[in-house]
C-alpha atoms as a PDB file:
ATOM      1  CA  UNK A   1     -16.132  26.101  15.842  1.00  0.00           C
ATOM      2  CA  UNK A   2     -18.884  28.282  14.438  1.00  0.00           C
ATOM      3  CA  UNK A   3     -20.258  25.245  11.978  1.00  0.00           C
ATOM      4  CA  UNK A   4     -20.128  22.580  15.108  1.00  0.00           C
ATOM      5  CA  UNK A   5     -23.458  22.252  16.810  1.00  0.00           C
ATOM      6  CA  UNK A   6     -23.672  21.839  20.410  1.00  0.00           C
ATOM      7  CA  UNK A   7     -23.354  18.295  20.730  1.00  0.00           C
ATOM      8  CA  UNK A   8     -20.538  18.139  18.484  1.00  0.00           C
ATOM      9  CA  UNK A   9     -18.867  21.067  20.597  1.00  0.00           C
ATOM     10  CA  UNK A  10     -19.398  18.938  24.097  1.00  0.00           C
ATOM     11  CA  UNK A  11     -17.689  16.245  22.893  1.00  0.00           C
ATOM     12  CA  UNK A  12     -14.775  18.234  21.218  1.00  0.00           C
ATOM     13  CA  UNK A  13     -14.220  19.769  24.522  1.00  0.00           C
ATOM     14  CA  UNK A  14     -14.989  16.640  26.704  1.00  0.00           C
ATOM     15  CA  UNK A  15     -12.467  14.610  24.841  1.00  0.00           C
ATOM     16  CA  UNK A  16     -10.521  17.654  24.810  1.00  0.00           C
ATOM     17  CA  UNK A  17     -10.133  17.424  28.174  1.00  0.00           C
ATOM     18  CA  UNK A  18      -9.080  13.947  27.904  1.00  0.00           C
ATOM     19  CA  UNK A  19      -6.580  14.378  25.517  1.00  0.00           C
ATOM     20  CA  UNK A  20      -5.057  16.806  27.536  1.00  0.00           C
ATOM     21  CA  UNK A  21      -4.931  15.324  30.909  1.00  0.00           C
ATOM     22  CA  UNK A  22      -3.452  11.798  29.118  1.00  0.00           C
ATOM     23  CA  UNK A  23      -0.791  14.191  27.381  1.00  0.00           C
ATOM     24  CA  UNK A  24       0.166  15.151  30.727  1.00  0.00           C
ATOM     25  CA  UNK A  25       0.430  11.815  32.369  1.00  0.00           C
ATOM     26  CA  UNK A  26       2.603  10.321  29.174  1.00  0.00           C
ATOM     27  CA  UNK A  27       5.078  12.992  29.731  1.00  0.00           C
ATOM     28  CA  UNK A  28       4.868  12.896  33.483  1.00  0.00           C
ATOM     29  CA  UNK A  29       5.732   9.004  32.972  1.00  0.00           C
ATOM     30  CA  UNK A  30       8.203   9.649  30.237  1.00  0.00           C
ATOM     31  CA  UNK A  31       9.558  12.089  32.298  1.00  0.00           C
ATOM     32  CA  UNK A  32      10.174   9.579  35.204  1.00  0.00           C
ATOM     33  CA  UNK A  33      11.287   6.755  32.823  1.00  0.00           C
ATOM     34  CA  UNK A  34      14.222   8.970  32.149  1.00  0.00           C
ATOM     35  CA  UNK A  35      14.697   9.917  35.696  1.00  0.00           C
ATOM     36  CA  UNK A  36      14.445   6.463  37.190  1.00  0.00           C
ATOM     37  CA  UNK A  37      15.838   3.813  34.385  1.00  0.00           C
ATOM     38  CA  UNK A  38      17.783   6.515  32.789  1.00  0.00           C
ATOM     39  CA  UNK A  39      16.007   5.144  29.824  1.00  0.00           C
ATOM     40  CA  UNK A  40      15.324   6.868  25.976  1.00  0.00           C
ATOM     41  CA  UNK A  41      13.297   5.072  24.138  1.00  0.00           C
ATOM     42  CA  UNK A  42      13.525   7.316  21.010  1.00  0.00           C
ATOM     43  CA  UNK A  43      17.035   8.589  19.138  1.00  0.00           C
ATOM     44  CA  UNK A  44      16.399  12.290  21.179  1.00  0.00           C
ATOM     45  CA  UNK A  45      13.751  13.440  23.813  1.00  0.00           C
ATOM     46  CA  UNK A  46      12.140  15.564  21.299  1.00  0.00           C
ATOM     47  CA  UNK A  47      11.400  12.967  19.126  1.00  0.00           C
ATOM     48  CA  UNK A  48       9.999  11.281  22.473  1.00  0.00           C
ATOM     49  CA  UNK A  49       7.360  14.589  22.546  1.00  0.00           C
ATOM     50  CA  UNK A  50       6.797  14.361  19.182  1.00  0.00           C
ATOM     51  CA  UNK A  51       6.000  10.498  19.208  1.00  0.00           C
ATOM     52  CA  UNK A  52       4.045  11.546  22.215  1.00  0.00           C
ATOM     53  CA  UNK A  53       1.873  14.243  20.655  1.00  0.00           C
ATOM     54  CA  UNK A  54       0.971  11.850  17.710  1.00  0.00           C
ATOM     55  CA  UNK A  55      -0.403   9.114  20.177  1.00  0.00           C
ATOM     56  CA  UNK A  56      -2.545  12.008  21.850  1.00  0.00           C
ATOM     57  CA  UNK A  57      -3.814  13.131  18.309  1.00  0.00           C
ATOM     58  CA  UNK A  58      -4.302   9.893  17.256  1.00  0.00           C
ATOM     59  CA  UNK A  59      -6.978   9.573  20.720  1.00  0.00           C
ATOM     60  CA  UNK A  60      -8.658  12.875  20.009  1.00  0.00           C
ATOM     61  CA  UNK A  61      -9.142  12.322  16.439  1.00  0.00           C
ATOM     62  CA  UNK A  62     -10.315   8.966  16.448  1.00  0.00           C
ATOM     63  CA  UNK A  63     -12.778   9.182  19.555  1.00  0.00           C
ATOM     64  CA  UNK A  64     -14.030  12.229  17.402  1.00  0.00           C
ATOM     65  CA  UNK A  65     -14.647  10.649  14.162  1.00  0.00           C
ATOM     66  CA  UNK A  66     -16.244   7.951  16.151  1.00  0.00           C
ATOM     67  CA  UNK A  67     -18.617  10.205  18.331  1.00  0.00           C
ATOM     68  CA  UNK A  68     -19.973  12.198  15.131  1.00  0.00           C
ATOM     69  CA  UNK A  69     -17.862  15.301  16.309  1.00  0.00           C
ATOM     70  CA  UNK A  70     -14.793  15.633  13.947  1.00  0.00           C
ATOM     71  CA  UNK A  71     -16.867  16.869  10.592  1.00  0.00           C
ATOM     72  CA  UNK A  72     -18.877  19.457  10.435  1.00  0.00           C
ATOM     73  CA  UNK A  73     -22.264  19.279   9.960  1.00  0.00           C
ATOM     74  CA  UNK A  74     -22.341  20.430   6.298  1.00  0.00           C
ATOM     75  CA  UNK A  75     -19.355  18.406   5.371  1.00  0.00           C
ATOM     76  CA  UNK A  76     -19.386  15.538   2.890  1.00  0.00           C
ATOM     77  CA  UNK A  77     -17.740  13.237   5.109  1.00  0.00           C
ATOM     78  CA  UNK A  78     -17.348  10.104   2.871  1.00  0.00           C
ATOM     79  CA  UNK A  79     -15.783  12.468   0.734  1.00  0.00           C
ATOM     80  CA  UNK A  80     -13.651  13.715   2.814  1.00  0.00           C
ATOM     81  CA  UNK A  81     -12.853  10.228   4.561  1.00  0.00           C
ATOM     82  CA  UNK A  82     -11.727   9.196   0.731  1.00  0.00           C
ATOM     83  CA  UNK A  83      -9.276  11.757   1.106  1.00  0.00           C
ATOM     84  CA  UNK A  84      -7.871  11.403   4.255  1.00  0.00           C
ATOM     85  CA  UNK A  85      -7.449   7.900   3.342  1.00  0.00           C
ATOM     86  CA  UNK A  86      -5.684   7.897   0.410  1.00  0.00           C
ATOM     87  CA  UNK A  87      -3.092  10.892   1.804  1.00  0.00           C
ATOM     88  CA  UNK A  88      -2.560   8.008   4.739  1.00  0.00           C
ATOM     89  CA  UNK A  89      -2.238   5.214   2.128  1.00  0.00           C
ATOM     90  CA  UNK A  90       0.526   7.103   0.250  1.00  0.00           C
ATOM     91  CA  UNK A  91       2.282   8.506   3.583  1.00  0.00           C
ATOM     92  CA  UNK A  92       2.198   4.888   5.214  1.00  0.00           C
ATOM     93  CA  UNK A  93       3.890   3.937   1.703  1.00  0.00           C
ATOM     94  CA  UNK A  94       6.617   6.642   1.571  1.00  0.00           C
ATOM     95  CA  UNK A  95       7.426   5.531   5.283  1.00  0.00           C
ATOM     96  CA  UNK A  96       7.713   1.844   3.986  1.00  0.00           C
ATOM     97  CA  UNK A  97       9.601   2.806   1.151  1.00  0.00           C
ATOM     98  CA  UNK A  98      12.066   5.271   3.786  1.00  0.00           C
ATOM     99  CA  UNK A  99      12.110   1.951   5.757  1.00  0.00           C
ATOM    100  CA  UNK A 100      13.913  -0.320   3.124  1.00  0.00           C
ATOM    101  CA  UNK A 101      16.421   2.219   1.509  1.00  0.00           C
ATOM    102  CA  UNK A 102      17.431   3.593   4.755  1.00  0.00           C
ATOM    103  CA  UNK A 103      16.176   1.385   7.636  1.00  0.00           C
ATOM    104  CA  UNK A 104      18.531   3.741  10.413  1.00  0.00           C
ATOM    105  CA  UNK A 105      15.624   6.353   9.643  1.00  0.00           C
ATOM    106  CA  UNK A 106      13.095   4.558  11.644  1.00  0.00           C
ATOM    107  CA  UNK A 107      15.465   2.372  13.741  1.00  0.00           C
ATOM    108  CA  UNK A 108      18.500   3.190  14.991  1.00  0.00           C
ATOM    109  CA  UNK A 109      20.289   1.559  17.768  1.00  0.00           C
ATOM    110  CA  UNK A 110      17.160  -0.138  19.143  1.00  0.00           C
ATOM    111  CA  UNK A 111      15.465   3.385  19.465  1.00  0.00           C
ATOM    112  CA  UNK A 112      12.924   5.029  17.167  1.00  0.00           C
ATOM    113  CA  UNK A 113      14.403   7.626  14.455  1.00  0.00           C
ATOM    114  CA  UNK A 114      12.441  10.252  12.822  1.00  0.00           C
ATOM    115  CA  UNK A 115      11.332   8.553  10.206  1.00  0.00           C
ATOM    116  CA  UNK A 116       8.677   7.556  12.367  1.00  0.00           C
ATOM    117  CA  UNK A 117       7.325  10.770  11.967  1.00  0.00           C
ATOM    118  CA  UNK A 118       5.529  10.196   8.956  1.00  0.00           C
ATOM    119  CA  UNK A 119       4.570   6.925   9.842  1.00  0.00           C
ATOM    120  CA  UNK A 120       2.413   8.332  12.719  1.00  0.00           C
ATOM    121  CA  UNK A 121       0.911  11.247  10.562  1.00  0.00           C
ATOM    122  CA  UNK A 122      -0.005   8.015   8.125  1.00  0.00           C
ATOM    123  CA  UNK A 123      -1.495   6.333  10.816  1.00  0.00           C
ATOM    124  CA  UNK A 124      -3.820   9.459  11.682  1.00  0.00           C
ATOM    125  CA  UNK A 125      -4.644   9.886   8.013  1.00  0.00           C
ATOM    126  CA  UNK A 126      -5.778   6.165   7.746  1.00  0.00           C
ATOM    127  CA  UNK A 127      -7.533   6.297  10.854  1.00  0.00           C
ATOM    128  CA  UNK A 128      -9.956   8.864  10.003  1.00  0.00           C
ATOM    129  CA  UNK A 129     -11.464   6.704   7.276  1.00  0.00           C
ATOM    130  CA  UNK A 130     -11.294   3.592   8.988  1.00  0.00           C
ATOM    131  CA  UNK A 131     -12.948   4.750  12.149  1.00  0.00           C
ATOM    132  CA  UNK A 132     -15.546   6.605  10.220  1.00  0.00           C
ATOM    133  CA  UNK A 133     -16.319   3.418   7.871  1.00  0.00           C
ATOM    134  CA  UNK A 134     -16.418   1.486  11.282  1.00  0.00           C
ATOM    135  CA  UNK A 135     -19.166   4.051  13.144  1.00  0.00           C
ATOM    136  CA  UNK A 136     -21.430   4.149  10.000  1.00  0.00           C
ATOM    137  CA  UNK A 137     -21.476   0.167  10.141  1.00  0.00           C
ATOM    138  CA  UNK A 138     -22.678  -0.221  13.280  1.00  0.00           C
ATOM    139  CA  UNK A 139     -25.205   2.679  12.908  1.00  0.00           C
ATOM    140  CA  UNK A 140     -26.760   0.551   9.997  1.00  0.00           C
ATOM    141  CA  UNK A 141     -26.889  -2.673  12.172  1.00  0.00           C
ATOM    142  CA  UNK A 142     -28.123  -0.213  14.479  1.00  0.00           C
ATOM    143  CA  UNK A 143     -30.852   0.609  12.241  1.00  0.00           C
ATOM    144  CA  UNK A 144     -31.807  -2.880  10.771  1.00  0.00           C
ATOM    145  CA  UNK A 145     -32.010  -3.842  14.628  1.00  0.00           C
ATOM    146  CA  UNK A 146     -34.770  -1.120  14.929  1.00  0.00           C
ATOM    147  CA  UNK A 147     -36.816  -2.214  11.852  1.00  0.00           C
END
């Protein structure tokens, strides 16, 4: 955190926070799903954390990217949002591929497999890029509004 300024360390926290207390209330209501329906929604309950944990990442990171506080300052972050979105282009791929040789992986049984694994960590790849893109859009309208 030493390259973060304060801002940027506010709203890592702040959202921090958030991520946090909306990790607890999925598992509190995945833990009374269980307990009430007797229902799984996934092939085992640790894939039901798992899938859990990715949705929670998936908040911090975006609101992050989107609030100027995921890069550091000195970071190239087009470059970097290149990256990130061609690593979530090829892992969204590889889980499509997965997906029609062995559809059981993602699906089985009306429940989600593990091969939705890497279709969530393809998700947060692309969605680093994307809401990046999106933030420095509307700070250029943002701009020409100004002028």
């Amino acid at each position: 955190m030493k390259k973060y300024d304060k801002y940027q360390k506010f709203i890592r926290y702040k959202y921090g926070y958030y991520s946090f207390n909306l990790l607890i209330s999925l598992f509190l209501f995945n833990y009374f799903l269980g307990l009430i329906f007797n229902f799984q929604w996934a092939a085992t309950k640790e894939l039901e954390v798992i899938i859990i944990m990715f949705v929670v990442v998936l908040f911090f990171v975006n609101i992050s990217v989107y609030q100027n506080a995921y890069f550091r300052k000195g970071e190239n972050k087009k470059s970097y949002s290149w990256l990130f979105l061609i690593v979530g282009l090829f892992s969204l791929y590889t889980a499509f591929q997965t997906f029609l040789i062995s559809p059981e992986e993602i699906i089985i049984d009306g429940k989600l497999g593990r091969g939705v694994i890497q279709l969530f960590s393809g998700l947060i790849f692309i969605s680093v890029p994307l809401t990046y893109f999106i933030r420095v859009r509307i700070d250029k309208k943002m701009e020409n509004k100004e002028q």
